[in-house]
Protein backbone atom coordinates (compact mmCIF):
# COMPACT_ATOMS: atom_id res chain seq x y z
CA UNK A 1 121.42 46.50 160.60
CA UNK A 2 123.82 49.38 160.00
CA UNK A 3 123.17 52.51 161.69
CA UNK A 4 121.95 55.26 159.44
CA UNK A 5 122.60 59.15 160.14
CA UNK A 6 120.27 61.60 158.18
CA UNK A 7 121.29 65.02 158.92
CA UNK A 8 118.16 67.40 157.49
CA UNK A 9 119.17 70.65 156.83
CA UNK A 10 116.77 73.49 155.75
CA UNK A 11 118.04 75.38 152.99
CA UNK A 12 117.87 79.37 153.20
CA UNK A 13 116.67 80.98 150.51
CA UNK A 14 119.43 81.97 148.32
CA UNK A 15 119.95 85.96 147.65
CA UNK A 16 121.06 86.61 144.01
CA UNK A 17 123.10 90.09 143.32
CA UNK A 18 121.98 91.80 139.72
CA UNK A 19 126.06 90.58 138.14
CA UNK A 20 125.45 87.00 139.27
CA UNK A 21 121.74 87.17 137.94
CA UNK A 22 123.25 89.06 134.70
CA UNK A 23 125.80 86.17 134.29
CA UNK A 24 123.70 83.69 134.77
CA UNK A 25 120.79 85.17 132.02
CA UNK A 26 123.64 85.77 129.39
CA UNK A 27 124.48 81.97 130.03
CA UNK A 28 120.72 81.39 129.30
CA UNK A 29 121.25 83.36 125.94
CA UNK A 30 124.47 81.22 124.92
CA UNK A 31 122.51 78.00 125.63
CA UNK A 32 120.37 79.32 122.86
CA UNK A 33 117.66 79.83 125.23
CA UNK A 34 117.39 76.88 126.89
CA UNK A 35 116.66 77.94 130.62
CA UNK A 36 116.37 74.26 131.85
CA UNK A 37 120.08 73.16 131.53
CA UNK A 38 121.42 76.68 132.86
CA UNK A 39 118.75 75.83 136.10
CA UNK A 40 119.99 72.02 136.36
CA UNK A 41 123.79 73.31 135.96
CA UNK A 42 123.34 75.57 139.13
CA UNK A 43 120.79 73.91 141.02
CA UNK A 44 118.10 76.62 140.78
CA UNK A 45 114.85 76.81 139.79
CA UNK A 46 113.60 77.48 136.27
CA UNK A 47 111.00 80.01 137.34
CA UNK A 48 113.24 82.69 138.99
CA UNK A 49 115.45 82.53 135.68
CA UNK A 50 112.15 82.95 133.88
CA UNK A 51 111.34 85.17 135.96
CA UNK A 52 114.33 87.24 135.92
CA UNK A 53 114.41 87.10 132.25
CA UNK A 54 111.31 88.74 131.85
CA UNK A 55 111.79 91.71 134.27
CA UNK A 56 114.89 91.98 132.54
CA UNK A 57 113.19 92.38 129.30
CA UNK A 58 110.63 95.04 130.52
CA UNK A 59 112.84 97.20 131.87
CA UNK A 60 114.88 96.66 128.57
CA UNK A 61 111.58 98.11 126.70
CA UNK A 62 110.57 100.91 129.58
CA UNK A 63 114.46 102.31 128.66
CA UNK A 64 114.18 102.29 125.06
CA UNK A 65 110.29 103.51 124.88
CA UNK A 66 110.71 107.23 123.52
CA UNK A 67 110.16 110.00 126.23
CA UNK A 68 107.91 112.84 124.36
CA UNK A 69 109.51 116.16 125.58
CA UNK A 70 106.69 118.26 127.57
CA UNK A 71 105.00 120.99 125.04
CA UNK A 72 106.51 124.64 125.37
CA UNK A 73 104.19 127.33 124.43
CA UNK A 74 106.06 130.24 122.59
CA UNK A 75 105.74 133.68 121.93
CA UNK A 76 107.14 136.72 120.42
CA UNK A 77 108.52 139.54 122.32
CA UNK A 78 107.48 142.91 122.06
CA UNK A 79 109.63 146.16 121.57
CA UNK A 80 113.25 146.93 119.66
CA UNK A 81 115.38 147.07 122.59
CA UNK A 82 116.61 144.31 124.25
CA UNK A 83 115.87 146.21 127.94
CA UNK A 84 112.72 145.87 127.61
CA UNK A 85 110.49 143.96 129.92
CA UNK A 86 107.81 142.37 127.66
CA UNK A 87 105.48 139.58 128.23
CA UNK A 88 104.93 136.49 125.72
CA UNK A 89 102.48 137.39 123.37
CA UNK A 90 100.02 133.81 123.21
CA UNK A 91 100.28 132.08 120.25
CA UNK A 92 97.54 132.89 118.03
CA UNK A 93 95.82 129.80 115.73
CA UNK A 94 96.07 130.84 111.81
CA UNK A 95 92.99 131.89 110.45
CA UNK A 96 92.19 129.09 107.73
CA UNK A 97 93.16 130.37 104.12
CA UNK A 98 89.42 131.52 102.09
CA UNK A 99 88.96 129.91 99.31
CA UNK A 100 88.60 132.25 96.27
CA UNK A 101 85.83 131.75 94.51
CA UNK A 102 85.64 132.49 90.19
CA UNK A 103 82.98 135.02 91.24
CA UNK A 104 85.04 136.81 93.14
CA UNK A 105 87.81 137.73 90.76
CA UNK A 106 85.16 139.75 89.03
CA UNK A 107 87.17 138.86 85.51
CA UNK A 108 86.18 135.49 83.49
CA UNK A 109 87.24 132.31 85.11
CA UNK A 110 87.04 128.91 85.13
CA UNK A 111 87.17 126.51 88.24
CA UNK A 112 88.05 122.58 87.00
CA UNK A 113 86.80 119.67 89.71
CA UNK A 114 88.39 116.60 89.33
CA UNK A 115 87.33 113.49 89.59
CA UNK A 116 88.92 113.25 93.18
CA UNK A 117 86.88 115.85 94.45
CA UNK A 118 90.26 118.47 93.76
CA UNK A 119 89.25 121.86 92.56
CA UNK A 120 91.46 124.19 90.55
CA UNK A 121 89.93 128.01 89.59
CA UNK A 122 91.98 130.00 87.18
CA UNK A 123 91.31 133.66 85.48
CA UNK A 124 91.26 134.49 82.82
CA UNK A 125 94.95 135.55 83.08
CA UNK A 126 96.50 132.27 83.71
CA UNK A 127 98.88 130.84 81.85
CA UNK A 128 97.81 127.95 79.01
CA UNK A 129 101.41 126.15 80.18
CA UNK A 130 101.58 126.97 84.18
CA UNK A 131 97.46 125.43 83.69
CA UNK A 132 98.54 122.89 82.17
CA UNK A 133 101.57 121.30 84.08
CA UNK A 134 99.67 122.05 87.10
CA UNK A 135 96.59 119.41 86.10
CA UNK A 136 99.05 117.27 84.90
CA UNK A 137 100.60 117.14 88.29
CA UNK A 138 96.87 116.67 89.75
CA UNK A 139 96.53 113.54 87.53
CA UNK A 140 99.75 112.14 88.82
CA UNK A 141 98.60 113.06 92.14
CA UNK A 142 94.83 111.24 92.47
């Protein structure tokens, strides 16, 4: 019987740098995606290129995801001169616009509701054309 020598070795675990994982994920890509021949070809496991690929896509979407710049209130300066130490005024909200009622014109007037719930009020001095390209733009509109 011939003698036999098995020399067991354990194997360390192997440390990757990010070019060799790079290289080895765009080899990945040009094997059309096929992660098991790039792991047979270099003796690795198919999970940690798996792996790699998808921490590779994440931070691939956390750098494209758009950043929303932080909100800056603004203000107006008071006084002419630019010596002047003034404060920022606040920001004041602007006061919603009041509808004008027909009654309130005090002068005949009509107010037209359409059938999308849009409401138009004229005088009495409007004009028959300015009326009438301004419904016709309503229509168009609903």
């Amino acid at each position: 019987m011939a003698d036999v020598e098995i020399i067991a070795r354990v194997e360390r675990r192997r440390k990757w740098t990010a070019p060799e994982k790079a290289a080895l994920l765009a080899e990945v890509e040009a094997e059309g995606g096929k992660v098991t021949v790039v792991a047979r070809r270099h003796r690795i496991s198919e999970s940690v290129l798996y792996n790699w690929r998808a921490a590779w896509k994440a931070a691939a979407a956390v750098m494209q995801a758009p950043v929303t710049p932080p909100f800056i209130p603004l203000g107006v300066f008071g006084g002419s001169s630019c010596g002047d130490t003034a404060a920022l005024a606040q920001p004041q909200p602007p006061e919603p616009p009041r509808p004008v009622r027909v009654s309130d014109s005090g002068v005949g007037g009509i107010e037209i509701v359409l059938p999308n719930g849009a409401r138009v009020s004229v005088d009495a001095f409007v004009s028959e054309k300015a009326l009438s390209r301004v419904l016709r733009a309503m229509k168009g509109a609903t």
